[in-house]
C-alpha atoms as a PDB file:
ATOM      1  CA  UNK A   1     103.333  92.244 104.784  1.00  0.00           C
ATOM      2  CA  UNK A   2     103.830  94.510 101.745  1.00  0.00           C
ATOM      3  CA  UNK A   3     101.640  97.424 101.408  1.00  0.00           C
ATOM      4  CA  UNK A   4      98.393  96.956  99.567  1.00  0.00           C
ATOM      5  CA  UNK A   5      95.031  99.247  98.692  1.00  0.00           C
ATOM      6  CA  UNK A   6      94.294 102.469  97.540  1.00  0.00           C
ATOM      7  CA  UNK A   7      94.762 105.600  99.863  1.00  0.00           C
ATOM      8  CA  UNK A   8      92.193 107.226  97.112  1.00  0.00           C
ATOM      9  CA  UNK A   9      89.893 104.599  97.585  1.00  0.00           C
ATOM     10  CA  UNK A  10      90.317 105.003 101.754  1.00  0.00           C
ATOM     11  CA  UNK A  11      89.442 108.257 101.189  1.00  0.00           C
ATOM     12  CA  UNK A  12      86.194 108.064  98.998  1.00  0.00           C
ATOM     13  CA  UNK A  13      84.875 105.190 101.403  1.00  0.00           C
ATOM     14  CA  UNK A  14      85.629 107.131 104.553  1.00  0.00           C
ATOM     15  CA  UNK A  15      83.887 110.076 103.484  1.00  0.00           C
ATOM     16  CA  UNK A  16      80.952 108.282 102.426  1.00  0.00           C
ATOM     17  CA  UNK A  17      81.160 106.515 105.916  1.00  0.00           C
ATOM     18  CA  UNK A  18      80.670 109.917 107.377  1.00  0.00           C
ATOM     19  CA  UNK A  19      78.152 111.360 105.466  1.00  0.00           C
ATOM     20  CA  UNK A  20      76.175 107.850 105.921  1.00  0.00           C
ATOM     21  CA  UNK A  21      76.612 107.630 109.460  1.00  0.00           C
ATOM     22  CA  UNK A  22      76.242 111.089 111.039  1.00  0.00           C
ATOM     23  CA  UNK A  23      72.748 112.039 110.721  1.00  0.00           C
ATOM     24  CA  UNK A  24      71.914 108.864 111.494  1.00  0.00           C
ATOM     25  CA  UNK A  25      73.730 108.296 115.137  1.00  0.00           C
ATOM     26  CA  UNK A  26      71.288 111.264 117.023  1.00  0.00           C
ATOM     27  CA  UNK A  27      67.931 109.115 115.355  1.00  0.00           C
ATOM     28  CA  UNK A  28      69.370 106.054 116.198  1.00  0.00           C
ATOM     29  CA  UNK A  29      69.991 107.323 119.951  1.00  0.00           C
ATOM     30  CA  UNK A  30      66.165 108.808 119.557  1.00  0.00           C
ATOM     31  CA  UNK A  31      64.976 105.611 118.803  1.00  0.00           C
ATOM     32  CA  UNK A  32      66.885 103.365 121.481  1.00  0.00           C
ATOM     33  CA  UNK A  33      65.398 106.163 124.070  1.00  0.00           C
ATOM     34  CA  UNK A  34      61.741 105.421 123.192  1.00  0.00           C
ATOM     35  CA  UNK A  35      62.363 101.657 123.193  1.00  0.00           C
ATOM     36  CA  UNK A  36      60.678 102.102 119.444  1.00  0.00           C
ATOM     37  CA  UNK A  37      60.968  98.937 117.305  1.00  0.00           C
ATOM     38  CA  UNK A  38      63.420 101.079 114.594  1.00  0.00           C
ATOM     39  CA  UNK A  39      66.049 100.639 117.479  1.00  0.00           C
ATOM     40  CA  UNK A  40      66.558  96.657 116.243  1.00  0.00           C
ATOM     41  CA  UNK A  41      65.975  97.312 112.668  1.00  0.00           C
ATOM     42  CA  UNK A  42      67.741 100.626 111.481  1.00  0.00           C
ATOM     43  CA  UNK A  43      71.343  99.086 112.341  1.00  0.00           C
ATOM     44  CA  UNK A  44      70.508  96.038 110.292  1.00  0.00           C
ATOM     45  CA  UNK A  45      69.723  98.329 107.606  1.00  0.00           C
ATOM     46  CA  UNK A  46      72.789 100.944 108.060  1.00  0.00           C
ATOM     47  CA  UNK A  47      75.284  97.888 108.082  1.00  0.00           C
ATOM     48  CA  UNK A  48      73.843  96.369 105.139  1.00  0.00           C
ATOM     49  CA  UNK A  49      74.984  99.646 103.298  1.00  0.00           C
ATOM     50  CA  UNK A  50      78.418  99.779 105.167  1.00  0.00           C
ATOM     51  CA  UNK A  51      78.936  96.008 103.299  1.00  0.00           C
ATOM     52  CA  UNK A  52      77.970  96.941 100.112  1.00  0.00           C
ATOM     53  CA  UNK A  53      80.311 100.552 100.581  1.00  0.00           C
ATOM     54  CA  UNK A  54      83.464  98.189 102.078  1.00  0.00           C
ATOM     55  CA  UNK A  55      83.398  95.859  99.460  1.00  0.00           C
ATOM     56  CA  UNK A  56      81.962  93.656 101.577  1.00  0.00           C
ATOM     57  CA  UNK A  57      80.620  89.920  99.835  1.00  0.00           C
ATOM     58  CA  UNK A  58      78.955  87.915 102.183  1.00  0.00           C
ATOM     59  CA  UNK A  59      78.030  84.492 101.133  1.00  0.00           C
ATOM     60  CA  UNK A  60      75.556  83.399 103.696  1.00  0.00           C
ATOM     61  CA  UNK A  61      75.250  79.313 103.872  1.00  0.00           C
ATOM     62  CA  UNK A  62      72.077  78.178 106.505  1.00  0.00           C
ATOM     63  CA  UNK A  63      69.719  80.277 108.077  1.00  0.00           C
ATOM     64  CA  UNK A  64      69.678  82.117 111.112  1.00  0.00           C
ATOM     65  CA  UNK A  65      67.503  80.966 114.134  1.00  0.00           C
ATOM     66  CA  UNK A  66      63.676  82.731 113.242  1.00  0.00           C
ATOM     67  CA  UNK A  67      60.932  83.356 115.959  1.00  0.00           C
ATOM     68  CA  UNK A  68      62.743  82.496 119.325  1.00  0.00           C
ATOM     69  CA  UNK A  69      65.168  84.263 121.166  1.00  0.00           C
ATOM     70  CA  UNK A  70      68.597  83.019 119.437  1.00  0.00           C
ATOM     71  CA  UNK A  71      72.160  83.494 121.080  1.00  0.00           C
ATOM     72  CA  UNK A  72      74.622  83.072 118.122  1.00  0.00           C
ATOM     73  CA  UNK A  73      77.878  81.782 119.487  1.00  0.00           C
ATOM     74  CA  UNK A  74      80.559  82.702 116.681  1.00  0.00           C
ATOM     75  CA  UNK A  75      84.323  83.093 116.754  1.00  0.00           C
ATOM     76  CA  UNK A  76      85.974  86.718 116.085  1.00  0.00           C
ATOM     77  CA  UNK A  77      88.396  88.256 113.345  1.00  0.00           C
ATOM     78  CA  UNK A  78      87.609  91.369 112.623  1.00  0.00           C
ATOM     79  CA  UNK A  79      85.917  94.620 113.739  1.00  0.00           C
ATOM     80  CA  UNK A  80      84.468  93.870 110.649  1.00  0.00           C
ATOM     81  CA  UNK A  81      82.205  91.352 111.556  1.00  0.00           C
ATOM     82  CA  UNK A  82      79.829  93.279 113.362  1.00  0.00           C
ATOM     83  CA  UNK A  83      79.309  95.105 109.975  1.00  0.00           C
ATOM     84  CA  UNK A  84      79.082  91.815 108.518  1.00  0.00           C
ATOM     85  CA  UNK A  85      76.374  89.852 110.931  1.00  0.00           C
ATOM     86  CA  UNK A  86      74.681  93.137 111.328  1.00  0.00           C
ATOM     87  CA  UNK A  87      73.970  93.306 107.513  1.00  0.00           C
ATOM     88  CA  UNK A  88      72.608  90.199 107.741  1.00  0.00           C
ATOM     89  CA  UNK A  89      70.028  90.149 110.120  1.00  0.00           C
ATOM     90  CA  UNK A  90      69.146  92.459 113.473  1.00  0.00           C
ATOM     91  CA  UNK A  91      71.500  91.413 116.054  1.00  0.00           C
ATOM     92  CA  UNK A  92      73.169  93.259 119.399  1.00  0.00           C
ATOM     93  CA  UNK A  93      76.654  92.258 120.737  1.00  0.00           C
ATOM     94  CA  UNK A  94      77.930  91.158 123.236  1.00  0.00           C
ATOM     95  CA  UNK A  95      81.202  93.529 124.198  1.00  0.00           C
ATOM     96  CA  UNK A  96      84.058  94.130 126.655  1.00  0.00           C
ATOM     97  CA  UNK A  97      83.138  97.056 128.905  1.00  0.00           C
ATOM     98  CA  UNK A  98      86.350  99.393 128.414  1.00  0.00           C
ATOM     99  CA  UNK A  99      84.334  99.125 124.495  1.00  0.00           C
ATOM    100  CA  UNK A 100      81.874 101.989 125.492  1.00  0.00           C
ATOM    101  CA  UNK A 101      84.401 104.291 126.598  1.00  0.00           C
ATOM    102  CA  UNK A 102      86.012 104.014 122.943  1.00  0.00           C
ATOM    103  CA  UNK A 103      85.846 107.642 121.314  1.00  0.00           C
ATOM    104  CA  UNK A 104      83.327 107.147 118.505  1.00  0.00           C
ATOM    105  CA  UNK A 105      83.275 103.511 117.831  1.00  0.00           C
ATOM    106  CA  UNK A 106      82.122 103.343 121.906  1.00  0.00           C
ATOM    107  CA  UNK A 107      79.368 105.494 120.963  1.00  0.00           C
ATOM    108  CA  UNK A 108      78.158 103.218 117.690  1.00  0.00           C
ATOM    109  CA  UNK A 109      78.403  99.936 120.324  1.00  0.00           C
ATOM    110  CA  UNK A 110      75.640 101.691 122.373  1.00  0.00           C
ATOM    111  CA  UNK A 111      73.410 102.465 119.422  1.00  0.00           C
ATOM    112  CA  UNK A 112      73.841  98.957 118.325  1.00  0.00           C
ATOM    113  CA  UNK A 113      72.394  98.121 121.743  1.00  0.00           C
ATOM    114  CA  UNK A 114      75.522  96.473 122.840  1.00  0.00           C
ATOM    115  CA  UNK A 115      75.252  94.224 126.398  1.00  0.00           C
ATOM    116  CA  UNK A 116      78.880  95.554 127.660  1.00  0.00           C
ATOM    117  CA  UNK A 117      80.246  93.475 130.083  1.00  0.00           C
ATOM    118  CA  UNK A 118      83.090  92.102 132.615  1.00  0.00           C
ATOM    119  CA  UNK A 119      84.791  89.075 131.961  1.00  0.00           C
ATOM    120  CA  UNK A 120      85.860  88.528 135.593  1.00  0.00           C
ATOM    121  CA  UNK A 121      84.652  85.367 137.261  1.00  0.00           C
ATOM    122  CA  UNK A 122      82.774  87.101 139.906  1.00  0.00           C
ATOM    123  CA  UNK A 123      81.120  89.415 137.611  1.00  0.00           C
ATOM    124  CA  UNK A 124      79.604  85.966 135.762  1.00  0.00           C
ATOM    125  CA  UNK A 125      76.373  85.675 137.044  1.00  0.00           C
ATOM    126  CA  UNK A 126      75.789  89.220 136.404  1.00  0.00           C
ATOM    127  CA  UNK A 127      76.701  90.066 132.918  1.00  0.00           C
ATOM    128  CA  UNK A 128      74.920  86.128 132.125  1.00  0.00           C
ATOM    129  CA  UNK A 129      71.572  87.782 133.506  1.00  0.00           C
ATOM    130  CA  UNK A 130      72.130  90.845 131.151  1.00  0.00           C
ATOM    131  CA  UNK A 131      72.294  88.734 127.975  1.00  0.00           C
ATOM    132  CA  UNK A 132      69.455  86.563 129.763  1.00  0.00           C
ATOM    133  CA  UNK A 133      67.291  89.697 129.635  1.00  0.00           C
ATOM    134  CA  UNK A 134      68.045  90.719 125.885  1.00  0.00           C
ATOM    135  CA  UNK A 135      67.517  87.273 124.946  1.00  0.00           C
ATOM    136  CA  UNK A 136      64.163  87.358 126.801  1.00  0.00           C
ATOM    137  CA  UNK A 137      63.041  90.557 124.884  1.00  0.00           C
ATOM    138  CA  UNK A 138      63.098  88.876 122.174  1.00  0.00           C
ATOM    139  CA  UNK A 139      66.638  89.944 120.754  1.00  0.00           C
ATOM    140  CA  UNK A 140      69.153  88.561 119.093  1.00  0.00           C
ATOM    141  CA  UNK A 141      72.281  88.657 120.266  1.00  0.00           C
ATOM    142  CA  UNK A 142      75.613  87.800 119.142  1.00  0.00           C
ATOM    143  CA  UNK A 143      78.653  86.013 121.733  1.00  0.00           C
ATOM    144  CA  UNK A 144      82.143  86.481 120.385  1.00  0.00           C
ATOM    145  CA  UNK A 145      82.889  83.287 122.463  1.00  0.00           C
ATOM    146  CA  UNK A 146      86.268  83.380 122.542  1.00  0.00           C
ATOM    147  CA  UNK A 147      86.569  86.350 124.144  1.00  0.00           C
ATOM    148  CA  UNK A 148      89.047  88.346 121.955  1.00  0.00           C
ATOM    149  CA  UNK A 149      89.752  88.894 118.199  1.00  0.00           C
ATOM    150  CA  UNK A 150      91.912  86.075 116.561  1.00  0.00           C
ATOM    151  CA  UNK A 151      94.296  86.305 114.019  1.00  0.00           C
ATOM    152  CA  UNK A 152      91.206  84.747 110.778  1.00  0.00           C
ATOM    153  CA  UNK A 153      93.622  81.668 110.582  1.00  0.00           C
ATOM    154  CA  UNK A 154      91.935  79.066 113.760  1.00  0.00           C
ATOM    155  CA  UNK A 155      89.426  79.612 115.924  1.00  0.00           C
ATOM    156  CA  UNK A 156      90.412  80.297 119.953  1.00  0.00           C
ATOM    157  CA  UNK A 157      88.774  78.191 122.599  1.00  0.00           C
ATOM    158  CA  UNK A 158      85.368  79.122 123.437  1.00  0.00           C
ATOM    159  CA  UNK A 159      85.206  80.356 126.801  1.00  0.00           C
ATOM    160  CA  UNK A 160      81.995  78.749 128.717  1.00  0.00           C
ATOM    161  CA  UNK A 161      81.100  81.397 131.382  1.00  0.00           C
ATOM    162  CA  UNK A 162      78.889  83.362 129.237  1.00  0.00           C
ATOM    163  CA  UNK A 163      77.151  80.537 128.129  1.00  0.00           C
ATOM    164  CA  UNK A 164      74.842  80.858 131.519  1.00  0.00           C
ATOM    165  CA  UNK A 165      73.078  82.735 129.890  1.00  0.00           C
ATOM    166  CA  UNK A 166      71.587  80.238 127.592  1.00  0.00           C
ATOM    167  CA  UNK A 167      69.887  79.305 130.785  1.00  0.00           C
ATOM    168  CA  UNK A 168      66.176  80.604 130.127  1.00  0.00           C
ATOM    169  CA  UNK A 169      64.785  83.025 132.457  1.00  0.00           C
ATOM    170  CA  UNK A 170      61.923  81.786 135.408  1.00  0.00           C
ATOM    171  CA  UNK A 171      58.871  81.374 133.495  1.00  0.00           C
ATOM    172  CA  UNK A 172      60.671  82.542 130.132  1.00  0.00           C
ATOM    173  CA  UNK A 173      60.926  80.668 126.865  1.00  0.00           C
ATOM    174  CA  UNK A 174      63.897  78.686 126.033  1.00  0.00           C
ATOM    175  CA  UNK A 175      66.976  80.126 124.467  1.00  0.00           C
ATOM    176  CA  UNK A 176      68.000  79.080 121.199  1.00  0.00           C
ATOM    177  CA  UNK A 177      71.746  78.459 120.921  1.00  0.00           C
ATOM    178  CA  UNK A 178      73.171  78.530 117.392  1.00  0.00           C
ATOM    179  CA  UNK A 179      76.749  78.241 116.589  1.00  0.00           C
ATOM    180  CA  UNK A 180      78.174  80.270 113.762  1.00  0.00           C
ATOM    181  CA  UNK A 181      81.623  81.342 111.740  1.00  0.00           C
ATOM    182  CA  UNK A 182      82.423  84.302 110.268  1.00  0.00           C
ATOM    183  CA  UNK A 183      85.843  83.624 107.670  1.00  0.00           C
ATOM    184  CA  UNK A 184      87.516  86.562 105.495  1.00  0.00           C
ATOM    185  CA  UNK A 185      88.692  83.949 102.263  1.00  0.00           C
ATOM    186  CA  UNK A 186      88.913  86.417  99.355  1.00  0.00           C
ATOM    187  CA  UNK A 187      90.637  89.775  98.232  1.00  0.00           C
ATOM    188  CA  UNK A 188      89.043  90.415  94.964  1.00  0.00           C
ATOM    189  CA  UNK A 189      88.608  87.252  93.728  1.00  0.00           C
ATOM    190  CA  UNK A 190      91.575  85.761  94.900  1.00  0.00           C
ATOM    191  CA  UNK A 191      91.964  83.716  97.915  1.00  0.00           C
ATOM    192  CA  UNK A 192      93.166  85.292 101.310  1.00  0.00           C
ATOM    193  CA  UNK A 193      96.177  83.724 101.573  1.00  0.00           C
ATOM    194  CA  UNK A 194      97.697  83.352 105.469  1.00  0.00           C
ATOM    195  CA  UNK A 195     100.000  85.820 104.622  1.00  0.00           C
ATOM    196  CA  UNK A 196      97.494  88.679 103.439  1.00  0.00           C
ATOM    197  CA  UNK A 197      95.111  87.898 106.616  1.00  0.00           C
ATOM    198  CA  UNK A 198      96.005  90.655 109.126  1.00  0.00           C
ATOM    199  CA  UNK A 199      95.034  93.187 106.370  1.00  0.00           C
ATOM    200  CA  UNK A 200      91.586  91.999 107.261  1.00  0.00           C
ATOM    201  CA  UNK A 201      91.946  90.600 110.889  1.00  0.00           C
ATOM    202  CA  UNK A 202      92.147  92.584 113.667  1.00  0.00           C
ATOM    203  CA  UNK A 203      94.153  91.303 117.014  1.00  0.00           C
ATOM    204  CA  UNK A 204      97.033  91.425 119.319  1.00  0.00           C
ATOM    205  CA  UNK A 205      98.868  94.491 119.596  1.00  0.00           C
ATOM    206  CA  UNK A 206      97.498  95.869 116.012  1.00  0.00           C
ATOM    207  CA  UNK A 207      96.677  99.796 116.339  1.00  0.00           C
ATOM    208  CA  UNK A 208      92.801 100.331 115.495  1.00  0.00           C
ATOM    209  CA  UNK A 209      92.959 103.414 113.379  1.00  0.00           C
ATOM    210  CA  UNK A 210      96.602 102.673 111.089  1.00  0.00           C
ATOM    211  CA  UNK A 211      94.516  98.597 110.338  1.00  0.00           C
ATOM    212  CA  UNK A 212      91.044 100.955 109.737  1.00  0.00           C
ATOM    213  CA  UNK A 213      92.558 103.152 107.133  1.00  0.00           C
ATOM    214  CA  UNK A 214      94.079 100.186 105.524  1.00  0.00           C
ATOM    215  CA  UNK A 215      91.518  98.032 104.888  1.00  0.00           C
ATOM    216  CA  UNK A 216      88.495 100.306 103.970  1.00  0.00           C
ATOM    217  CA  UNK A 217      91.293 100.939 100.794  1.00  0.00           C
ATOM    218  CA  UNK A 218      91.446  97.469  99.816  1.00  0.00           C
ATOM    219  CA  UNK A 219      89.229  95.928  97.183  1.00  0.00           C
ATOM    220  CA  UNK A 220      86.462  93.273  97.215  1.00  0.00           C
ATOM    221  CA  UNK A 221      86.492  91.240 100.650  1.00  0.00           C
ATOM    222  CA  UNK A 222      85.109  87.488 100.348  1.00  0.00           C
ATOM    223  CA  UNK A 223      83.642  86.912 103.561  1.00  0.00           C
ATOM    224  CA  UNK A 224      81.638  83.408 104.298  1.00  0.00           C
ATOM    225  CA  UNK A 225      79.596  83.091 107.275  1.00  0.00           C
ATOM    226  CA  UNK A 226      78.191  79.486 107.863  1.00  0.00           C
ATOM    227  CA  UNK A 227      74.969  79.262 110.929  1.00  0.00           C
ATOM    228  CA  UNK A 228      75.072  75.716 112.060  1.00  0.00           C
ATOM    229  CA  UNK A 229      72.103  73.733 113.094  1.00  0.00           C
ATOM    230  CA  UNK A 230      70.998  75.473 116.545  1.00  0.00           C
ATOM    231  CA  UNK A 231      70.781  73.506 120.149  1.00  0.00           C
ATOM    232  CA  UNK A 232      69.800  74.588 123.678  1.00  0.00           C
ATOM    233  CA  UNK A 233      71.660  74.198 126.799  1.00  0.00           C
ATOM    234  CA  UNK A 234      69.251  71.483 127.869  1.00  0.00           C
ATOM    235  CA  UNK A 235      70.310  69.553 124.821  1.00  0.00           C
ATOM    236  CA  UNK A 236      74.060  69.989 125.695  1.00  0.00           C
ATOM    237  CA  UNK A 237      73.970  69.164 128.940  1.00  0.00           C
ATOM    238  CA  UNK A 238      76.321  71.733 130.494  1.00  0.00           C
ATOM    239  CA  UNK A 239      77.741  75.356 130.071  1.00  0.00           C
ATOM    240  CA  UNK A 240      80.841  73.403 129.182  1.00  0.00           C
ATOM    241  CA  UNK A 241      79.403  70.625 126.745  1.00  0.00           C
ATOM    242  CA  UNK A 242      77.667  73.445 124.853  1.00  0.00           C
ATOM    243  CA  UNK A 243      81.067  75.709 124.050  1.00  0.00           C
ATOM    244  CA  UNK A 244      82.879  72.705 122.716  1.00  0.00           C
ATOM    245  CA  UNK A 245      80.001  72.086 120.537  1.00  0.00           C
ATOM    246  CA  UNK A 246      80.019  75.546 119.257  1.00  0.00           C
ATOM    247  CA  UNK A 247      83.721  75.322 119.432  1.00  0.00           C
ATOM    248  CA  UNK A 248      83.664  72.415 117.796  1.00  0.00           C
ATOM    249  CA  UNK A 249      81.355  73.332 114.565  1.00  0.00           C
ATOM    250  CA  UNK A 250      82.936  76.750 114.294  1.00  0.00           C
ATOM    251  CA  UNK A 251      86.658  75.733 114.417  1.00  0.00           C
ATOM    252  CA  UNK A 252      85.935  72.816 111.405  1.00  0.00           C
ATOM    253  CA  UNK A 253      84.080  75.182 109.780  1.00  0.00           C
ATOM    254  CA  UNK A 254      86.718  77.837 109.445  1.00  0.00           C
ATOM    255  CA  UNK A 255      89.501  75.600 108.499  1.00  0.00           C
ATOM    256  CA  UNK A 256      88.046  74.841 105.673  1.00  0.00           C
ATOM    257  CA  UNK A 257      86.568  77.890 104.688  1.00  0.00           C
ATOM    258  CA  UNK A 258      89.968  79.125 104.870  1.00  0.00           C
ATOM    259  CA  UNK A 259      91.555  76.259 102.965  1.00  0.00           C
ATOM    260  CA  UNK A 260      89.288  76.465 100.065  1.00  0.00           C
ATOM    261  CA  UNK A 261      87.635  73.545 100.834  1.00  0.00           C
ATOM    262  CA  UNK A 262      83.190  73.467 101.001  1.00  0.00           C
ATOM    263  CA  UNK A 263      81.460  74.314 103.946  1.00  0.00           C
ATOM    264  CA  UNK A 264      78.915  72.321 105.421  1.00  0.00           C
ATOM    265  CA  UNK A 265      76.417  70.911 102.676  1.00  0.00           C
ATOM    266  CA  UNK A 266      73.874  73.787 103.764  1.00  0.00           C
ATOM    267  CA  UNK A 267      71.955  75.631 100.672  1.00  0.00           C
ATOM    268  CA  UNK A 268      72.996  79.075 100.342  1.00  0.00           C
ATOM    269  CA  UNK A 269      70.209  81.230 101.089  1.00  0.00           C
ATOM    270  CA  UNK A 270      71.403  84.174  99.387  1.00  0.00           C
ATOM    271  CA  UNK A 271      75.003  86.291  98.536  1.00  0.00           C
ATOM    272  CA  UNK A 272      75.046  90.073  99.359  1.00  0.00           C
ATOM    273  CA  UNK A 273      77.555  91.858  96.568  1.00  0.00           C
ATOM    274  CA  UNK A 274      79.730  94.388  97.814  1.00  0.00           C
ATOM    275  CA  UNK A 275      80.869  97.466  95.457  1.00  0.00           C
ATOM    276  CA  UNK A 276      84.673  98.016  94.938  1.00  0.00           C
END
């Protein structure tokens, strides 16, 4: 892929980044200590500004989940898209463990409120009760349910262990399950074409910090994220019958986001602008 973006640029955006994020991580950590209602809402609002300053645009077609506990079950690209569901509404993540032990960006996951957890079989039932919990609390959380990055260009299979935890809690209310896809489609103005993907995507073997300088130099970033009509694991059936569901709506989804083509006839509810 031949080189593209501004080093300049990089350099203007990073040191914003800083200056944005610093005094902000020890209040952040203040407020996730005294359990204070900021904790949920202060990320949504840092994020929205880390959008506008990557040159984010997020075209958001349907509506989040509102006033139940909502597990979003979306496919992964990008570091980039917690910036990018963050700025949309207050969410937490679901992460790999060996994530909080990441200098710096391990450090940002726990602010977020990130549920860190094993993807081993046995550790299942546990890391399911963790979400469980969140969800009960009223959060919103967000399942990368394929359980690594992808290359922007299909979705992976949806894995269905963590999907037990769309089982509500004894005596709880019941979990909202709503499927969602996050596609990168533009570079200022232009369609994302396959080959111009990994600047935005994030997977494999990639090194973080060489793809991280990159991108925060390129321009405008078209990024469409579709919420499909929500569902509960009662309505499903099983763990399994609810990932291919969400697999399912998310994988047609993203093919033709990424072909150009309409997403699902769903009204807009608004476009966020991102600044070059």
């Amino acid at each position: 892929m031949a080189e593209i973006g501004s080093s300049a640029l990089a350099f203007v955006r990073a040191a914003v980044y800083v200056v944005l994020t610093l005094p902000l991580m020890p209040l952040q950590a203040l407020f996730v200590a005294l359990g204070a209602p900021l904790a949920r809402t202060l990320p949504h609002w840092y994020h929205a500004r880390c959008a506008r300053l990557f040159g984010l645009d997020v075209r958001v077609t349907g509506a989040p989940a509102a006033g139940v506990p909502v597990l979003i079950a979306s496919n992964h690209v990008s570091y980039l898209d917690i910036v990018v569901y963050s700025s949309i509404l207050p969410v937490s993540f679901v992460a790999k463990r060996e994530v909080a032990s990441w200098p710096f960006f391990g450090m940002l996951a726990k602010l977020q409120r990130t549920v860190f957890v094993e993807r081993r079989a046995r550790a299942v039932g546990r890391e399911a009760g963790a979400i469980q919990r969140r969800l009960a609390a009223g959060d919103s959380v967000v399942l990368f349910a394929e359980g690594t990055t992808g290359d922007g260009n299909r979705s992976l299979g949806f894995k269905s262990a963590l999907f037990a935890s769309a089982e509500p809690l004894a005596g709880g209310p019941e979990i909202v399950v709503q499927p969602a896809t996050v596609a990168y489609t533009r570079l200022d103005g232009m369609p994302l074409c396959r080959s111009l993907r990994p600047a935005v995507a994030w997977y494999g073997d990639m090194e973080l910090l060489p793809h991280l300088w990159a991108l925060i130099g390129l321009g405008r970033i078209g990024v469409e994220v579709v919420f499909h009509a929500p569902t509960t694991l009662a309505a499903a059936g099983s763990r399994k019958a609810l990932a291919q569901h969400c697999e399912q709506a998310v994988a047609r989804t993203l093919a033709a986001a990424n072909a150009g083509r309409e997403t699902p006839s769903i009204p807009a509810i608004y476009v966020t602008a991102g600044a070059a």
